[in-house]
N, C-alpha and C. Protein backbone atom coordinates (compact mmCIF):
# COMPACT_ATOMS: atom_id res chain seq x y z
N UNK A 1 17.37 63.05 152.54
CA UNK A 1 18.61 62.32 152.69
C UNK A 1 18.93 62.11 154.17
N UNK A 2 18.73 63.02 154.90
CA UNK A 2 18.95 63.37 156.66
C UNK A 2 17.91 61.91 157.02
N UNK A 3 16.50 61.55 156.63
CA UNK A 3 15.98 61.03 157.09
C UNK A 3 16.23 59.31 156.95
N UNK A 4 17.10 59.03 155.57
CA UNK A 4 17.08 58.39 154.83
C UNK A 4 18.75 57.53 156.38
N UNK A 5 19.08 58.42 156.44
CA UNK A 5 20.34 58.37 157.52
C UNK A 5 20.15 57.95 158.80
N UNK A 6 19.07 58.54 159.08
CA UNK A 6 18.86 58.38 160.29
C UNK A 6 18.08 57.21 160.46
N UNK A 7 17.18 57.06 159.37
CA UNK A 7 16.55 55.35 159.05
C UNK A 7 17.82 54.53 159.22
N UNK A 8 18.71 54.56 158.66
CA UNK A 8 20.05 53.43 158.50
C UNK A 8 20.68 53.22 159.98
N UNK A 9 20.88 54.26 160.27
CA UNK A 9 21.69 54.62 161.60
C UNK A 9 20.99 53.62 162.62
N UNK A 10 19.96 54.18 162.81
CA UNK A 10 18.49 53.39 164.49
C UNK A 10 18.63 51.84 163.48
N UNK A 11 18.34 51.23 162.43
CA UNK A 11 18.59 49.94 161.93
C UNK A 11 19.70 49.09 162.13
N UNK A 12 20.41 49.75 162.01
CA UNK A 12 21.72 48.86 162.57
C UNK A 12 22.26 49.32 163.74
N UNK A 13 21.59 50.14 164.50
CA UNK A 13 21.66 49.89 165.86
C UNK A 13 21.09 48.89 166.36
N UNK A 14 19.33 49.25 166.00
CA UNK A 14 18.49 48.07 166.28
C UNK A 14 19.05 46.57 165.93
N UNK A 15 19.49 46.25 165.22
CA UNK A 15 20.29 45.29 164.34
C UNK A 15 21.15 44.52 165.11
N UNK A 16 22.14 45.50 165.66
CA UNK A 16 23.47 45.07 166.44
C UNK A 16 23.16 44.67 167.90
N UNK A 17 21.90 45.16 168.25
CA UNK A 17 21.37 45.33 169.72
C UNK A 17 20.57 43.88 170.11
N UNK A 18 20.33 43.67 168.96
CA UNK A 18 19.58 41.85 168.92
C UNK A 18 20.71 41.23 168.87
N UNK A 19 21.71 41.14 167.86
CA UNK A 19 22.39 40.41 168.30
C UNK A 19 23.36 40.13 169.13
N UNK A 20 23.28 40.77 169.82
CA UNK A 20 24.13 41.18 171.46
C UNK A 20 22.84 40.37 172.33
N UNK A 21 22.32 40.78 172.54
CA UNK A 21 20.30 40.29 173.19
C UNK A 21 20.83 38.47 173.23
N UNK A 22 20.80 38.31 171.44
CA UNK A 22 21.05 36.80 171.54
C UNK A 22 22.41 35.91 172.41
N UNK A 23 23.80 36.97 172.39
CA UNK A 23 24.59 36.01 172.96
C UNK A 23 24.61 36.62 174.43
N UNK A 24 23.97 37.83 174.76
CA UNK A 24 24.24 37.79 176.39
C UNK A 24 24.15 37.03 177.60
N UNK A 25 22.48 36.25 176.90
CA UNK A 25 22.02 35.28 177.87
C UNK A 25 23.34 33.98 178.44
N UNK A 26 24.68 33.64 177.57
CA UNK A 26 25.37 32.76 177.21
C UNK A 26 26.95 33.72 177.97
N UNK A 27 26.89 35.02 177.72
CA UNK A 27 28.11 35.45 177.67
C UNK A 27 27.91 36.34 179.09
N UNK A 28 27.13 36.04 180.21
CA UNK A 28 26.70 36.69 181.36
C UNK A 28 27.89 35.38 182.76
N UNK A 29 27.64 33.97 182.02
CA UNK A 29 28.55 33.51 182.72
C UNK A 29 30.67 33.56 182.67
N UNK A 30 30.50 35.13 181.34
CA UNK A 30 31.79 35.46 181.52
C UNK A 30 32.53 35.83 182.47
N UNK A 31 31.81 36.72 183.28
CA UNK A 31 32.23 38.04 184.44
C UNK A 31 31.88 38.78 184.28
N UNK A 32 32.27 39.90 184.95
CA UNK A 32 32.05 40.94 185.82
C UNK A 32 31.83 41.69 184.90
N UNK A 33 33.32 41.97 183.91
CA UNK A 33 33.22 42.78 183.31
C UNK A 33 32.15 43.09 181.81
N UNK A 34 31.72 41.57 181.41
CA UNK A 34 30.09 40.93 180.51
C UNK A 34 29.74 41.74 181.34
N UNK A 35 28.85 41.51 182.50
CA UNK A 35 27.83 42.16 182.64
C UNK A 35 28.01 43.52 183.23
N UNK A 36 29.11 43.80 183.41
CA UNK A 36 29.05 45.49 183.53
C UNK A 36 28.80 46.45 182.44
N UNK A 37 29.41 45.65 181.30
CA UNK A 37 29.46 46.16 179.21
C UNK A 37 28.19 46.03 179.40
N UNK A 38 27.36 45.12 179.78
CA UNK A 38 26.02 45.14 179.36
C UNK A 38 24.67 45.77 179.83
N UNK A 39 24.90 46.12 181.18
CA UNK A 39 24.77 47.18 181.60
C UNK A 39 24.33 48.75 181.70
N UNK A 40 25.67 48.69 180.92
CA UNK A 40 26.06 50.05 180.71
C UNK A 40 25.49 50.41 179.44
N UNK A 41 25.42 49.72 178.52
CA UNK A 41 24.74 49.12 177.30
C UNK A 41 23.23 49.47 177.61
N UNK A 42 22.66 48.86 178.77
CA UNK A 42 21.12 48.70 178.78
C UNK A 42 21.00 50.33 179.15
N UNK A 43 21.40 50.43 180.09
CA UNK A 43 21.30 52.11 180.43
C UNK A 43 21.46 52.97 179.52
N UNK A 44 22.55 52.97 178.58
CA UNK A 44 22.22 54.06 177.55
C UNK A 44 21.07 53.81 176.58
N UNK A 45 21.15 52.58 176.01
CA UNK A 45 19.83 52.25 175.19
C UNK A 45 18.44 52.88 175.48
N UNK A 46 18.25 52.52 176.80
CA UNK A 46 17.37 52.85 177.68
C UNK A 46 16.70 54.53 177.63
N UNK A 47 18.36 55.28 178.00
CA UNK A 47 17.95 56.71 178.07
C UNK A 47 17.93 57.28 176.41
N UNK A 48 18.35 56.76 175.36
CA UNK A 48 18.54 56.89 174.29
C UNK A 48 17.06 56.43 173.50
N UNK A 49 16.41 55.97 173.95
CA UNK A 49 15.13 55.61 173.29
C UNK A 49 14.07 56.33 174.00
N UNK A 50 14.01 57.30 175.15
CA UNK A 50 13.38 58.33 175.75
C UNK A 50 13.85 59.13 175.12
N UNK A 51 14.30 59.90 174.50
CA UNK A 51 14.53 61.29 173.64
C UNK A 51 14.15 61.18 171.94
N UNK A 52 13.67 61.78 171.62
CA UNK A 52 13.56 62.07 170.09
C UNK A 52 15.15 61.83 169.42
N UNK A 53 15.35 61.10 168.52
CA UNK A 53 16.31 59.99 168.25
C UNK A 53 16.81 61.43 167.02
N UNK A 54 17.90 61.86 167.04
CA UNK A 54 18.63 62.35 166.14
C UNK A 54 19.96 61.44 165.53
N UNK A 55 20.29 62.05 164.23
CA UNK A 55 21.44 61.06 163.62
C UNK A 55 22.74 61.07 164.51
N UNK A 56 22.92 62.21 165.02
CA UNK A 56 23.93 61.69 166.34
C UNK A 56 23.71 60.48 167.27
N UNK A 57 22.47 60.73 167.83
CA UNK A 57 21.98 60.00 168.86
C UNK A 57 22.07 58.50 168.54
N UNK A 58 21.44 58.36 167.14
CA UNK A 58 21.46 56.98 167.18
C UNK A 58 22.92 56.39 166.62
N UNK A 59 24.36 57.41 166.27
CA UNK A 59 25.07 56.74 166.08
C UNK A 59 25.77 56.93 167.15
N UNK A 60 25.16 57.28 168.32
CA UNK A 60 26.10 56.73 169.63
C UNK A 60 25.32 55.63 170.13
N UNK A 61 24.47 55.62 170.09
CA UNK A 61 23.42 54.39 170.57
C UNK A 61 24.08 52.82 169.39
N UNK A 62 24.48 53.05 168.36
CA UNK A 62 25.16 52.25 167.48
C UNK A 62 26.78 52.03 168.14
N UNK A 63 27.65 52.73 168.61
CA UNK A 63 28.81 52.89 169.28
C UNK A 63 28.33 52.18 170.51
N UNK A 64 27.72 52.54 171.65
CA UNK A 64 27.60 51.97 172.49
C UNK A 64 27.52 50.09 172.35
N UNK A 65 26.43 49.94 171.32
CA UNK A 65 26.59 48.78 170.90
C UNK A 65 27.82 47.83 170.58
N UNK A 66 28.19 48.37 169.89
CA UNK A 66 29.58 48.06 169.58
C UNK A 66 30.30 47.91 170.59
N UNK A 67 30.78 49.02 171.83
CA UNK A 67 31.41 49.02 173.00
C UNK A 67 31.40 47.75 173.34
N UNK A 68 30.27 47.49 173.69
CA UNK A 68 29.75 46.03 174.47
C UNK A 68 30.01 44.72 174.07
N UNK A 69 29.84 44.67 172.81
CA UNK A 69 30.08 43.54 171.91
C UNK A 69 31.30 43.42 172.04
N UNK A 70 32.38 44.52 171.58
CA UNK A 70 33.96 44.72 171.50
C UNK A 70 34.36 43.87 173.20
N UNK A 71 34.27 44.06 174.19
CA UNK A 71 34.40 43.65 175.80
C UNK A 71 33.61 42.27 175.78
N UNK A 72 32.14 41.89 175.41
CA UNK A 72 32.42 40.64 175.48
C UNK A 72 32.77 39.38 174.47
N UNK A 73 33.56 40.15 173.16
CA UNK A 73 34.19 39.07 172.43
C UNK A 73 35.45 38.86 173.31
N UNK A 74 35.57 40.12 173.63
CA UNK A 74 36.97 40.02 173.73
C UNK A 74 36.95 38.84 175.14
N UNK A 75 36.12 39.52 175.79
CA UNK A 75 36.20 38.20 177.14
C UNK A 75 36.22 37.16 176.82
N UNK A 76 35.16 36.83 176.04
CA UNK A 76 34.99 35.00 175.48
C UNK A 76 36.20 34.65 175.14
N UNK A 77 36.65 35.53 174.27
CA UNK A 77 38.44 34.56 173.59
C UNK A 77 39.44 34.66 174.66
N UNK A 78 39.72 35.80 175.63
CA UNK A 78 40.23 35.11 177.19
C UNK A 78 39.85 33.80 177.39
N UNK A 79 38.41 33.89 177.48
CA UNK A 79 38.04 32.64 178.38
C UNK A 79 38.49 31.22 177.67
N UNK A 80 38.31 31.44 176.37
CA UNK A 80 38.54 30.19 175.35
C UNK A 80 39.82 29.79 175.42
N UNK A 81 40.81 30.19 175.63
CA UNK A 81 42.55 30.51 175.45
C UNK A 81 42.82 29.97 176.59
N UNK A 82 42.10 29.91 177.93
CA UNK A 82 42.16 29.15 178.92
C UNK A 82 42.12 27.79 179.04
């Protein structure tokens, strides 16, 4: 069951992490703060895929994801509202 979790967990990390991948290239001419979320994003991913991946691990590596996404929706609809 533990494994069955931790399959789900790294999947929709992996999951969420492409589709962030797809709109960054687009959402980099937001600012500062895009590419600081993203960033910060690559760096944990980064150190998070050097360690043996536990069900914690990958549901902060899933959070982090999220973080990022959360900062640059939110930027885009600033920017749109403009």
């Amino acid at each position: 069951n533990s494994k069955a979790q931790l399959k789900e967990a790294t999947e929709k990390a992996a999951a969420a992490m492409t589709e962030l991948q797809r709109a960054s290239a687009i959402a980099i001419v937001l600012g500062d703060d895009v590419r600081g979320a993203l960033e910060e994003l690559d760096t944990q991913w980064v150190n998070a895929t050097r360690q043996k991946t536990s069900l914690a691990e990958a549901d902060e590596r899933y959070a982090a994801v999220q973080k990022a996404r959360h900062v640059v929706e939110a930027t885009a609809k600033r920017h749109l509202r403009l």
